[in-house]
PDB file of N, CA and C in Angstrom:
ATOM      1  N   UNK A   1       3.301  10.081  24.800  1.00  0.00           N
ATOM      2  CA  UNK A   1       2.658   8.907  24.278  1.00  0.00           C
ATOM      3  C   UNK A   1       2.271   7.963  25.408  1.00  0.00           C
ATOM      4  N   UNK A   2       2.853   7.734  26.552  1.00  0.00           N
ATOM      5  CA  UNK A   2       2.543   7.178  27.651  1.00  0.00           C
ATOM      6  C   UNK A   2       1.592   7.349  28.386  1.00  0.00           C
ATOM      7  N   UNK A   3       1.813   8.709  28.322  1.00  0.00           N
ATOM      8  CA  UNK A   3       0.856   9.374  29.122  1.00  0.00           C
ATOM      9  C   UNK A   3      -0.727   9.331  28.241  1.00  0.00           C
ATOM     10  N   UNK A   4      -0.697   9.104  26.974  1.00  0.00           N
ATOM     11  CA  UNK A   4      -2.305   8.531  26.617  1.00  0.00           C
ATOM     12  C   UNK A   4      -2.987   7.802  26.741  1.00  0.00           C
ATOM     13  N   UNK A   5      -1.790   6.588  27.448  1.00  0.00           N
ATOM     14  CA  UNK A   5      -2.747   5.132  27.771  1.00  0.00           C
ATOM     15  C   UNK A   5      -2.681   3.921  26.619  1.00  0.00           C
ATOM     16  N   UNK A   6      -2.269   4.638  25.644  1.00  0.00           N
ATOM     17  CA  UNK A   6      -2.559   3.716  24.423  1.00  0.00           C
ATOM     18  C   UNK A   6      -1.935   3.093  23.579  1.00  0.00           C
ATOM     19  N   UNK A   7      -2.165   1.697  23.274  1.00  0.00           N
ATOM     20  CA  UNK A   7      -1.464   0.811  22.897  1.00  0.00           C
ATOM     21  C   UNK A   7      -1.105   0.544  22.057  1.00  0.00           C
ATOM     22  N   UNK A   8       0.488   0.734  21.981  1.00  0.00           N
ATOM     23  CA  UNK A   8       1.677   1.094  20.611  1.00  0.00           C
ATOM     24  C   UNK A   8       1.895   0.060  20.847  1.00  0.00           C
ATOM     25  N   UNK A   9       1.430  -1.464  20.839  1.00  0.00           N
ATOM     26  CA  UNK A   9       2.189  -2.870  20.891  1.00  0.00           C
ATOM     27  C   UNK A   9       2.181  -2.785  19.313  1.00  0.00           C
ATOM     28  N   UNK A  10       1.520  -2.164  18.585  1.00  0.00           N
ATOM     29  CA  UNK A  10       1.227  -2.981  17.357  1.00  0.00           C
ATOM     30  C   UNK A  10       2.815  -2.152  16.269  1.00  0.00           C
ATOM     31  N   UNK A  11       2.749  -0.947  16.497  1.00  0.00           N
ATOM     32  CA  UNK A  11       4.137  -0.095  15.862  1.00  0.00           C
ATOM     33  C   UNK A  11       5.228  -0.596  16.401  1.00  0.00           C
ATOM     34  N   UNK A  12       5.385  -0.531  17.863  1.00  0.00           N
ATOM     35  CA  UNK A  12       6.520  -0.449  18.926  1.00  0.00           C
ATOM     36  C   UNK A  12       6.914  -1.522  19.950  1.00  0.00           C
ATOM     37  N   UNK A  13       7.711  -1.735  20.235  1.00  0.00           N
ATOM     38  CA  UNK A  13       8.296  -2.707  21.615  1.00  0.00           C
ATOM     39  C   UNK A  13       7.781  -1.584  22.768  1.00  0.00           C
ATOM     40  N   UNK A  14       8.128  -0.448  22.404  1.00  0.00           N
ATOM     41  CA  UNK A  14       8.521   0.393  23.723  1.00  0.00           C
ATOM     42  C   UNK A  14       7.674   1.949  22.875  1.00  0.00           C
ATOM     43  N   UNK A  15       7.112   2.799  23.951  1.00  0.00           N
ATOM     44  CA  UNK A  15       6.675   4.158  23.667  1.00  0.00           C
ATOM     45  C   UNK A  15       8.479   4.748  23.535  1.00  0.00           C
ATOM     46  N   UNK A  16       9.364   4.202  24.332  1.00  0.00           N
ATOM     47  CA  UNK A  16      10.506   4.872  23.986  1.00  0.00           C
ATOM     48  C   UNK A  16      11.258   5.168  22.827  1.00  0.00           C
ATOM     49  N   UNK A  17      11.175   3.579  22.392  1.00  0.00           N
ATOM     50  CA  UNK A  17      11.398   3.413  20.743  1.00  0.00           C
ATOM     51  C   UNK A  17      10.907   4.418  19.847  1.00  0.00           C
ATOM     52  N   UNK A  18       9.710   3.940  19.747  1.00  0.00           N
ATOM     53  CA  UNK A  18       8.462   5.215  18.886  1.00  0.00           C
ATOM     54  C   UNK A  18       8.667   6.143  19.165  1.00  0.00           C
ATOM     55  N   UNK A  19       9.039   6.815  20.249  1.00  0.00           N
ATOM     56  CA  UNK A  19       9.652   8.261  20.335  1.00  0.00           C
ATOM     57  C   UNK A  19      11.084   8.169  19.419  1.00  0.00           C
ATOM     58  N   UNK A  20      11.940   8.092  19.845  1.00  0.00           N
ATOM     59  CA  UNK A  20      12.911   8.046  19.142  1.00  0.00           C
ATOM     60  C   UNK A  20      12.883   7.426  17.826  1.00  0.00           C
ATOM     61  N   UNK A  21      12.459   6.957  17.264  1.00  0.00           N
ATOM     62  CA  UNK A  21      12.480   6.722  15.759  1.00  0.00           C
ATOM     63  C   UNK A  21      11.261   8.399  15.296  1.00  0.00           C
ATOM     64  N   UNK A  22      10.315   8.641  15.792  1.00  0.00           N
ATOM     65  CA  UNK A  22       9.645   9.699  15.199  1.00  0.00           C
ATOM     66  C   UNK A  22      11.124  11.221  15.084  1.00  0.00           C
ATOM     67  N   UNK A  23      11.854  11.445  16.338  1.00  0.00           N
ATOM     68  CA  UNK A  23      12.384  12.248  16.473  1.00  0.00           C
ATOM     69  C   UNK A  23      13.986  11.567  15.455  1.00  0.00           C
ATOM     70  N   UNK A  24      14.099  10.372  14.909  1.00  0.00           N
ATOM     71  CA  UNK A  24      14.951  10.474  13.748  1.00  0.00           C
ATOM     72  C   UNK A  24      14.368  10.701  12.766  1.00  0.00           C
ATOM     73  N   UNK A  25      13.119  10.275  12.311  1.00  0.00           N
ATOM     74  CA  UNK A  25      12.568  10.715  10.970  1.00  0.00           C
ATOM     75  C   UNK A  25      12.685  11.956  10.923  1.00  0.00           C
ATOM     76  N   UNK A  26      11.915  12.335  12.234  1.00  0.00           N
ATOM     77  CA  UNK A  26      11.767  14.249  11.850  1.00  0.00           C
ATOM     78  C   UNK A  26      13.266  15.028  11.452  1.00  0.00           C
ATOM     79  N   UNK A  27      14.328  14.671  12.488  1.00  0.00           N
ATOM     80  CA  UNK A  27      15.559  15.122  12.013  1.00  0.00           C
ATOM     81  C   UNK A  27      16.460  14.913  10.653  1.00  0.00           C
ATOM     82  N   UNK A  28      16.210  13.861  10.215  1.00  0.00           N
ATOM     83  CA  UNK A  28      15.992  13.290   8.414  1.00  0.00           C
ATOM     84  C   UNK A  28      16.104  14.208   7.747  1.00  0.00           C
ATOM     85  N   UNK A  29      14.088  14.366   7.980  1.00  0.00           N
ATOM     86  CA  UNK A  29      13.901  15.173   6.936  1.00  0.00           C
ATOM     87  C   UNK A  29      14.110  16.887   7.026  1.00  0.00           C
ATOM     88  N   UNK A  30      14.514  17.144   8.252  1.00  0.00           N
ATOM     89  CA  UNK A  30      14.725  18.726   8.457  1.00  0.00           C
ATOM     90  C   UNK A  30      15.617  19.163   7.989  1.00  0.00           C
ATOM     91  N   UNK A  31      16.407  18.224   8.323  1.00  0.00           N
ATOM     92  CA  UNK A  31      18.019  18.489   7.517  1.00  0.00           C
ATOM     93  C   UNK A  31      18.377  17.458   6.337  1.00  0.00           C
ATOM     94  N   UNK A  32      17.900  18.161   5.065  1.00  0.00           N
ATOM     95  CA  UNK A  32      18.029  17.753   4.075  1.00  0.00           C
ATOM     96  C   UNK A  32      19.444  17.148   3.415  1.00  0.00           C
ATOM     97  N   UNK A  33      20.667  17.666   4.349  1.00  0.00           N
ATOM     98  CA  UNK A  33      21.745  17.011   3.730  1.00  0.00           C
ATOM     99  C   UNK A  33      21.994  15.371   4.627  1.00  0.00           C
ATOM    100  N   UNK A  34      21.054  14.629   5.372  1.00  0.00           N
ATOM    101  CA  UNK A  34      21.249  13.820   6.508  1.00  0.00           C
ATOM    102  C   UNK A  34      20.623  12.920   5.001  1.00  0.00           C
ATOM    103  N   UNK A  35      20.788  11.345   5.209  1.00  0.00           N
ATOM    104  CA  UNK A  35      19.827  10.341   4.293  1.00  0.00           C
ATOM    105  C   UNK A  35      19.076  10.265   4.858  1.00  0.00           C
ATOM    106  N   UNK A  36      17.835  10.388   3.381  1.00  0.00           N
ATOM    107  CA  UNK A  36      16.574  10.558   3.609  1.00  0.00           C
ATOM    108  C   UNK A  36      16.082   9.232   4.453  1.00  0.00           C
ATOM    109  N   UNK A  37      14.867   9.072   4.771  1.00  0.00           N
ATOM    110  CA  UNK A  37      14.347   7.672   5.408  1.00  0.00           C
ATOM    111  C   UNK A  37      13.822   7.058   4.279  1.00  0.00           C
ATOM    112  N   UNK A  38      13.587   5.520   5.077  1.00  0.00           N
ATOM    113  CA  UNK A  38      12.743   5.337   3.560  1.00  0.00           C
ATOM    114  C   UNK A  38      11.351   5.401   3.235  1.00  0.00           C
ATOM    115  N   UNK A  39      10.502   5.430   2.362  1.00  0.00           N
ATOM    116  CA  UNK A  39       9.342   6.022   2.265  1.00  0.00           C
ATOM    117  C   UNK A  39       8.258   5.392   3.337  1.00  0.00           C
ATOM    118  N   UNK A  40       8.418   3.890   3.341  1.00  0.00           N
ATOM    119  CA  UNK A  40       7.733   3.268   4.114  1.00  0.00           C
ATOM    120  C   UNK A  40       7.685   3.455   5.635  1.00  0.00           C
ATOM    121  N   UNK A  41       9.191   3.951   5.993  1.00  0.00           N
ATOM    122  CA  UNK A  41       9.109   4.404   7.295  1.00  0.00           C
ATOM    123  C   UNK A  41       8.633   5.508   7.609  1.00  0.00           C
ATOM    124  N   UNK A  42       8.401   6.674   6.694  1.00  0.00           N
ATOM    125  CA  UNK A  42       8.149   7.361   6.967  1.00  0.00           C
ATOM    126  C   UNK A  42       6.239   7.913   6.572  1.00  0.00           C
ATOM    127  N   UNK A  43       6.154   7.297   5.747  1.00  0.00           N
ATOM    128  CA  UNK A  43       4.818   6.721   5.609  1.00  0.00           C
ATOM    129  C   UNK A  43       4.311   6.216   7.007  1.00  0.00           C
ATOM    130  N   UNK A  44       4.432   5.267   7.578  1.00  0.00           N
ATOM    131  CA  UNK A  44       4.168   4.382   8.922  1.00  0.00           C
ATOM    132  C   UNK A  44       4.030   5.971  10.043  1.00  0.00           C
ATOM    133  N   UNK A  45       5.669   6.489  10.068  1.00  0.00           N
ATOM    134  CA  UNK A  45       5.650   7.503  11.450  1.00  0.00           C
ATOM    135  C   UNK A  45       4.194   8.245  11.163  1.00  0.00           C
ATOM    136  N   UNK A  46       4.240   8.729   9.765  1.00  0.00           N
ATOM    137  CA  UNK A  46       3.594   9.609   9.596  1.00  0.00           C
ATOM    138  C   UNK A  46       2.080   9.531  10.348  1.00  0.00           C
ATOM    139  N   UNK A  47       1.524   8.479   9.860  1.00  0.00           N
ATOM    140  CA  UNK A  47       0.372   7.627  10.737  1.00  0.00           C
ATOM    141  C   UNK A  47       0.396   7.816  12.286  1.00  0.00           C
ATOM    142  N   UNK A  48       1.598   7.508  12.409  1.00  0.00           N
ATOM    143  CA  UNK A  48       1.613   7.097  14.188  1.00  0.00           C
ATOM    144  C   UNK A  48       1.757   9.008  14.862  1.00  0.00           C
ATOM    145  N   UNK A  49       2.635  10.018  14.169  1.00  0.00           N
ATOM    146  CA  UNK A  49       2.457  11.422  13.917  1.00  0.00           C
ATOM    147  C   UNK A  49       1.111  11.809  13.931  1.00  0.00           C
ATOM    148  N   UNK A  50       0.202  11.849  13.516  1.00  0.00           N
ATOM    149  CA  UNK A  50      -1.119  11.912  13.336  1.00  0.00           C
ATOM    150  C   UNK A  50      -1.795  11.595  14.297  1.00  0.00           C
ATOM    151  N   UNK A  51      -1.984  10.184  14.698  1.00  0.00           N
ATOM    152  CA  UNK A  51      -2.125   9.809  15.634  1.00  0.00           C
ATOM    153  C   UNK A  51      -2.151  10.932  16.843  1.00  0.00           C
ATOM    154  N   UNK A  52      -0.559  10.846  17.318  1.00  0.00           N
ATOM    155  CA  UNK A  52      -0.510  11.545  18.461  1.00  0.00           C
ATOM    156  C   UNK A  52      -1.083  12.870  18.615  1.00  0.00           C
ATOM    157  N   UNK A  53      -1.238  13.720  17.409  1.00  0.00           N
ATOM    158  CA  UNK A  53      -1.855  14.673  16.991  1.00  0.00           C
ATOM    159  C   UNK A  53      -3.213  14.853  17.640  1.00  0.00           C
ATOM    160  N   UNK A  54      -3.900  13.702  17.279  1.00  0.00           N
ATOM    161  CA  UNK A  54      -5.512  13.565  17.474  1.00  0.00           C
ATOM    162  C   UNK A  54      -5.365  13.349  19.049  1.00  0.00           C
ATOM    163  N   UNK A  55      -4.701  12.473  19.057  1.00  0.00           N
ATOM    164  CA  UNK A  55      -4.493  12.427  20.907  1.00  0.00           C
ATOM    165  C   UNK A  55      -4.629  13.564  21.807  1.00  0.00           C
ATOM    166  N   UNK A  56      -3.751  14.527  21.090  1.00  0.00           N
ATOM    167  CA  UNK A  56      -3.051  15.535  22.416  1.00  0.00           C
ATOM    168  C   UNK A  56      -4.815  16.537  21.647  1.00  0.00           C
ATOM    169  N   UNK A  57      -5.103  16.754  20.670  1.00  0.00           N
ATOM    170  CA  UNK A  57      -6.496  17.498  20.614  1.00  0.00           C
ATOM    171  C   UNK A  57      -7.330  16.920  21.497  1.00  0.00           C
ATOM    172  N   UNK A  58      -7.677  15.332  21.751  1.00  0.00           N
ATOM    173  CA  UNK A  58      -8.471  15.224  22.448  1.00  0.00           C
ATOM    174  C   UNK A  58      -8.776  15.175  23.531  1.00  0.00           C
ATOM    175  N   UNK A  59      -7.401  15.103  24.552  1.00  0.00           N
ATOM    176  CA  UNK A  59      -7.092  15.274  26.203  1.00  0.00           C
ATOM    177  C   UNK A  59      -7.179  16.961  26.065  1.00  0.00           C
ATOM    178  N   UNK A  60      -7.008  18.197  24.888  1.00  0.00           N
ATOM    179  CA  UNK A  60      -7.297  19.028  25.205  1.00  0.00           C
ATOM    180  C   UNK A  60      -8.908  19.548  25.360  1.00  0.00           C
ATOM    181  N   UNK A  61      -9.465  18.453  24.384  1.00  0.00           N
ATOM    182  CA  UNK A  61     -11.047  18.978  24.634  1.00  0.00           C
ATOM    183  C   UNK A  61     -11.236  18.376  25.581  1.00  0.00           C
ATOM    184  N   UNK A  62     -11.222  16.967  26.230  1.00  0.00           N
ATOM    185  CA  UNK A  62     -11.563  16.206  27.530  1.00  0.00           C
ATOM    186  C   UNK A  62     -10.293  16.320  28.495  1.00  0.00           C
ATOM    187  N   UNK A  63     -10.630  16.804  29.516  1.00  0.00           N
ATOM    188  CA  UNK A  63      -9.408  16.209  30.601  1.00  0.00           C
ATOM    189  C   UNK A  63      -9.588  15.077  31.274  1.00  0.00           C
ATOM    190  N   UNK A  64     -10.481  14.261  31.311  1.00  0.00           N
ATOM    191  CA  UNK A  64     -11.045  13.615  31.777  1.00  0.00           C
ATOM    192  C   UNK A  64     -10.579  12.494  31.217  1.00  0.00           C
ATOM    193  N   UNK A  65     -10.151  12.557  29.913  1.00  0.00           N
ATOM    194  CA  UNK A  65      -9.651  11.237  29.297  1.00  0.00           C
ATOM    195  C   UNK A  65     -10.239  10.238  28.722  1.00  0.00           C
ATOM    196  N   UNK A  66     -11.696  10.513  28.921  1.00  0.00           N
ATOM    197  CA  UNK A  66     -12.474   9.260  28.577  1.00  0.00           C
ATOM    198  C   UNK A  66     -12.466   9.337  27.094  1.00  0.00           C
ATOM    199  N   UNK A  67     -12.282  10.647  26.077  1.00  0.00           N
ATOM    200  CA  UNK A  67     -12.313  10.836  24.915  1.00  0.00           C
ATOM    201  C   UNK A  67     -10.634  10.086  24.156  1.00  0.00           C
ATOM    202  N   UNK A  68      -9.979  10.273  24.919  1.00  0.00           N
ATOM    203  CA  UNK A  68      -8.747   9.588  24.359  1.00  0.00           C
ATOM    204  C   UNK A  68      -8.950   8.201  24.571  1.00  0.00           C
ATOM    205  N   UNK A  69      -9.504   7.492  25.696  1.00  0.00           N
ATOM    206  CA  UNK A  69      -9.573   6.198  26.168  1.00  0.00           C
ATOM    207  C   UNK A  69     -10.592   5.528  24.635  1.00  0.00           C
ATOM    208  N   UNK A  70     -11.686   6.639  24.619  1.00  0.00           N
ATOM    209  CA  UNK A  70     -12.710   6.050  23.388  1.00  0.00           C
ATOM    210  C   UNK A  70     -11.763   6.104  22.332  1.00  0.00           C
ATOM    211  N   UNK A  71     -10.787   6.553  22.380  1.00  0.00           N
ATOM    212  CA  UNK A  71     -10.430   6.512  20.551  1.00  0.00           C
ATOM    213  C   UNK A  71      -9.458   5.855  20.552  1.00  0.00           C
ATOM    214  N   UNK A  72      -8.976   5.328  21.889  1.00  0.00           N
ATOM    215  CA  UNK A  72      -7.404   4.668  21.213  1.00  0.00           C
ATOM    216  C   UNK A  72      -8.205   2.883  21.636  1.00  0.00           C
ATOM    217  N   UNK A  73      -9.170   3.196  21.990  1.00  0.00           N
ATOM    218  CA  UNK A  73      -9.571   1.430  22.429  1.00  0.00           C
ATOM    219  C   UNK A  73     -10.411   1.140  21.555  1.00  0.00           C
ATOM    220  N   UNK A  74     -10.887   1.808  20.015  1.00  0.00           N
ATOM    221  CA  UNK A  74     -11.654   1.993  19.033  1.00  0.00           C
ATOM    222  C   UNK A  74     -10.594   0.531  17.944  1.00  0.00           C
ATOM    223  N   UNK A  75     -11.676   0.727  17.097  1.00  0.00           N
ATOM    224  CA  UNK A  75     -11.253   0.015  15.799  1.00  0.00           C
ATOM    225  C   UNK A  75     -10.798   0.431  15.180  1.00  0.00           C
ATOM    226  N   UNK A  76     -10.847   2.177  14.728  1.00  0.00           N
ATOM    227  CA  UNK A  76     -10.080   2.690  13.822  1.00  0.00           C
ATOM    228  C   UNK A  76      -8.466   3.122  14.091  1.00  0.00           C
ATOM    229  N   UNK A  77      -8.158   3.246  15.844  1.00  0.00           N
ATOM    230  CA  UNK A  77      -7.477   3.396  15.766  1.00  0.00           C
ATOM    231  C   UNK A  77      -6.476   2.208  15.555  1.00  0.00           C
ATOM    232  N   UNK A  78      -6.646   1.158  15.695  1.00  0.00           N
ATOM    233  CA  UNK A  78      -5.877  -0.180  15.627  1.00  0.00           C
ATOM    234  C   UNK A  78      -5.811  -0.237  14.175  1.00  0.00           C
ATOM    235  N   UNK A  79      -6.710   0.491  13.475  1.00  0.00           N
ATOM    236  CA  UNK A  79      -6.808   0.192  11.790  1.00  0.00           C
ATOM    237  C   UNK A  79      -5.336   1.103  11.282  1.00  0.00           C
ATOM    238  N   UNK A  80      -5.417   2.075  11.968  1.00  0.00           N
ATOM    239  CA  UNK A  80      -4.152   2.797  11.350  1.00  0.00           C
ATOM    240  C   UNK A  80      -2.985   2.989  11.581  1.00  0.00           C
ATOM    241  N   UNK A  81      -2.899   2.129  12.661  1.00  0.00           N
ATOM    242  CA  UNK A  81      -1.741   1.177  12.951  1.00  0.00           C
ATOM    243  C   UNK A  81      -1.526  -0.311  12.317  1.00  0.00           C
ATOM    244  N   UNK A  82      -2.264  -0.571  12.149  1.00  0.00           N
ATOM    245  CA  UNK A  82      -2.340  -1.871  10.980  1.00  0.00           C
ATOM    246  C   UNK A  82      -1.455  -2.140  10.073  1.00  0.00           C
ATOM    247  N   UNK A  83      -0.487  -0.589   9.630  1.00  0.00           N
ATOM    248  CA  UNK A  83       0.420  -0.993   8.783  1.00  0.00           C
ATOM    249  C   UNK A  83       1.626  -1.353   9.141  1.00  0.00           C
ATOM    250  N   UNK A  84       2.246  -1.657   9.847  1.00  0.00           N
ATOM    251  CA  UNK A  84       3.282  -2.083  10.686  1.00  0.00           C
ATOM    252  C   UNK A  84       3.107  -4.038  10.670  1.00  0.00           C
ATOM    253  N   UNK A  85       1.872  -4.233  10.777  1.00  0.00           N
ATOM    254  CA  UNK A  85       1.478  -5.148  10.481  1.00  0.00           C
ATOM    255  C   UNK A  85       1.655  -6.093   9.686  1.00  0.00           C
ATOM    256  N   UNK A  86       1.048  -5.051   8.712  1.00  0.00           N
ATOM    257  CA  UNK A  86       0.984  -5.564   7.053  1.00  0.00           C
ATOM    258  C   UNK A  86       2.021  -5.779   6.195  1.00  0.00           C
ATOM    259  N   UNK A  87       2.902  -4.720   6.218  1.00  0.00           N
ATOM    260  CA  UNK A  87       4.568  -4.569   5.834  1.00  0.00           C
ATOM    261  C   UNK A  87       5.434  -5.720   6.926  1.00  0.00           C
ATOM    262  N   UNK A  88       4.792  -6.556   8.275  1.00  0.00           N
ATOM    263  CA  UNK A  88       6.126  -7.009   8.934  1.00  0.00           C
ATOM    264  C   UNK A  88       6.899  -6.499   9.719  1.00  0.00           C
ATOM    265  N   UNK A  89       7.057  -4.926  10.346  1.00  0.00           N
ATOM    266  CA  UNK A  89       7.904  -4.439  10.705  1.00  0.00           C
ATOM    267  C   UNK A  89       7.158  -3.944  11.749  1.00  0.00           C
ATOM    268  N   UNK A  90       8.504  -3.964  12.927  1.00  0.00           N
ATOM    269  CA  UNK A  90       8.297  -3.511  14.353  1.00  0.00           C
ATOM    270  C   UNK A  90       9.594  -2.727  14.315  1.00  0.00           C
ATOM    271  N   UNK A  91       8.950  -1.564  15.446  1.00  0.00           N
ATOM    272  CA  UNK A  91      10.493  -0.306  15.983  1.00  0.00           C
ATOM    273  C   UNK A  91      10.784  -0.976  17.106  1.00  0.00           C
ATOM    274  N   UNK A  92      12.112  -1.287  16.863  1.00  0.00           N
ATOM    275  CA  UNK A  92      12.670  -1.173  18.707  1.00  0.00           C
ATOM    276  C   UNK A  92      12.714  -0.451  19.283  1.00  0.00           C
ATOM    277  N   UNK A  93      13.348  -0.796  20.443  1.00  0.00           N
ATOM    278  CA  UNK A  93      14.150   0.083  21.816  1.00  0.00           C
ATOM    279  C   UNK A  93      14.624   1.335  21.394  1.00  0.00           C
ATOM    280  N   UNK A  94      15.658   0.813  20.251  1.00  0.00           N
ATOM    281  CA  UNK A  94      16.103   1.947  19.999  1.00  0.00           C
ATOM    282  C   UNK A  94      15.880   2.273  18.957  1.00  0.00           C
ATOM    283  N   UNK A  95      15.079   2.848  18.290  1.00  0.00           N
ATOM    284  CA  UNK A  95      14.279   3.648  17.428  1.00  0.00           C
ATOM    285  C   UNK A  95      14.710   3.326  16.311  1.00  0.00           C
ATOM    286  N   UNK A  96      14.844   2.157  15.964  1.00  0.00           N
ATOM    287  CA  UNK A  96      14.682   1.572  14.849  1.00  0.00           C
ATOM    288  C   UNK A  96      13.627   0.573  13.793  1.00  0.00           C
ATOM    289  N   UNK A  97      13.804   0.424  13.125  1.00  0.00           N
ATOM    290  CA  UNK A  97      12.631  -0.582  11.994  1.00  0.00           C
ATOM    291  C   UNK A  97      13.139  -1.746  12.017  1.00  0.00           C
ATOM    292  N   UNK A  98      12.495  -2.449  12.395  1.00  0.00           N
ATOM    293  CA  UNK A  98      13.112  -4.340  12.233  1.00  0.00           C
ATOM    294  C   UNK A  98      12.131  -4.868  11.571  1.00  0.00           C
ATOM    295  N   UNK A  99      12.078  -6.606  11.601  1.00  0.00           N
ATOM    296  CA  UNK A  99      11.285  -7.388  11.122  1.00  0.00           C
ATOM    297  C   UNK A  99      10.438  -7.806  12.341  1.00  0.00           C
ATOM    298  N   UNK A 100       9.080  -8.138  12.724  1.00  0.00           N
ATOM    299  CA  UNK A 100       8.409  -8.087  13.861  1.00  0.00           C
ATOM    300  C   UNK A 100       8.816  -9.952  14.091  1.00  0.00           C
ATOM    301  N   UNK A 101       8.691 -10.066  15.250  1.00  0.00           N
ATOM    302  CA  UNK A 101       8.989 -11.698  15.574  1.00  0.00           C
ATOM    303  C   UNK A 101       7.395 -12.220  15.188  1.00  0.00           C
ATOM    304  N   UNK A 102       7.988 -13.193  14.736  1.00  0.00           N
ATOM    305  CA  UNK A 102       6.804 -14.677  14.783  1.00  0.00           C
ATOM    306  C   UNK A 102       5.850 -14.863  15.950  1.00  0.00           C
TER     307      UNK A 102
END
């Protein structure tokens, strides 16, 4: 995620955080006897999952980067991060869901 350039201020404190909260959701839900997350969080990763998705396709079609640079400095991508926003909630440090500061 670092390595894309692109700016998780709006999900995250830290790309570290956002890593680690994606890699608790995922472990969540893999292991079905763990408590589930809650929908909203996992709704949100899911977005930010996706995300990185489109990312790592597009440093594979460009190496050059300028195709990741166009999409994460775009409008849509800030749009689908937006929900972190909207709900109030920021991940910390440590890969958790809080309330975002004032």
């Amino acid at each position: 995620m670092a390595k894309s350039g692109a700016a998780w201020s709006n999900a995250a404190t830290s790309n570290a955080g956002l890593a680690r909260a994606i890699r608790d959701v995922y472990t969540a839900v893999k292991h079905a006897e763990n408590q589930q997350p809650d929908a909203l969080v996992m709704s949100l990763l899911s977005t930010v999952s996706l995300l990185v998705v489109r990312l790592v396709a597009a440093h594979r079609i460009d190496n050059s980067g300028d195709l990741v640079e166009q999409f994460t400095s775009s409008w849509s991508f800030e749009k689908e991060l937006s929900g972190f926003i909207e709900h109030g909630v920021i991940i910390g440090d440590d890969g958790t869901f809080g309330p975002r500061p004032l």
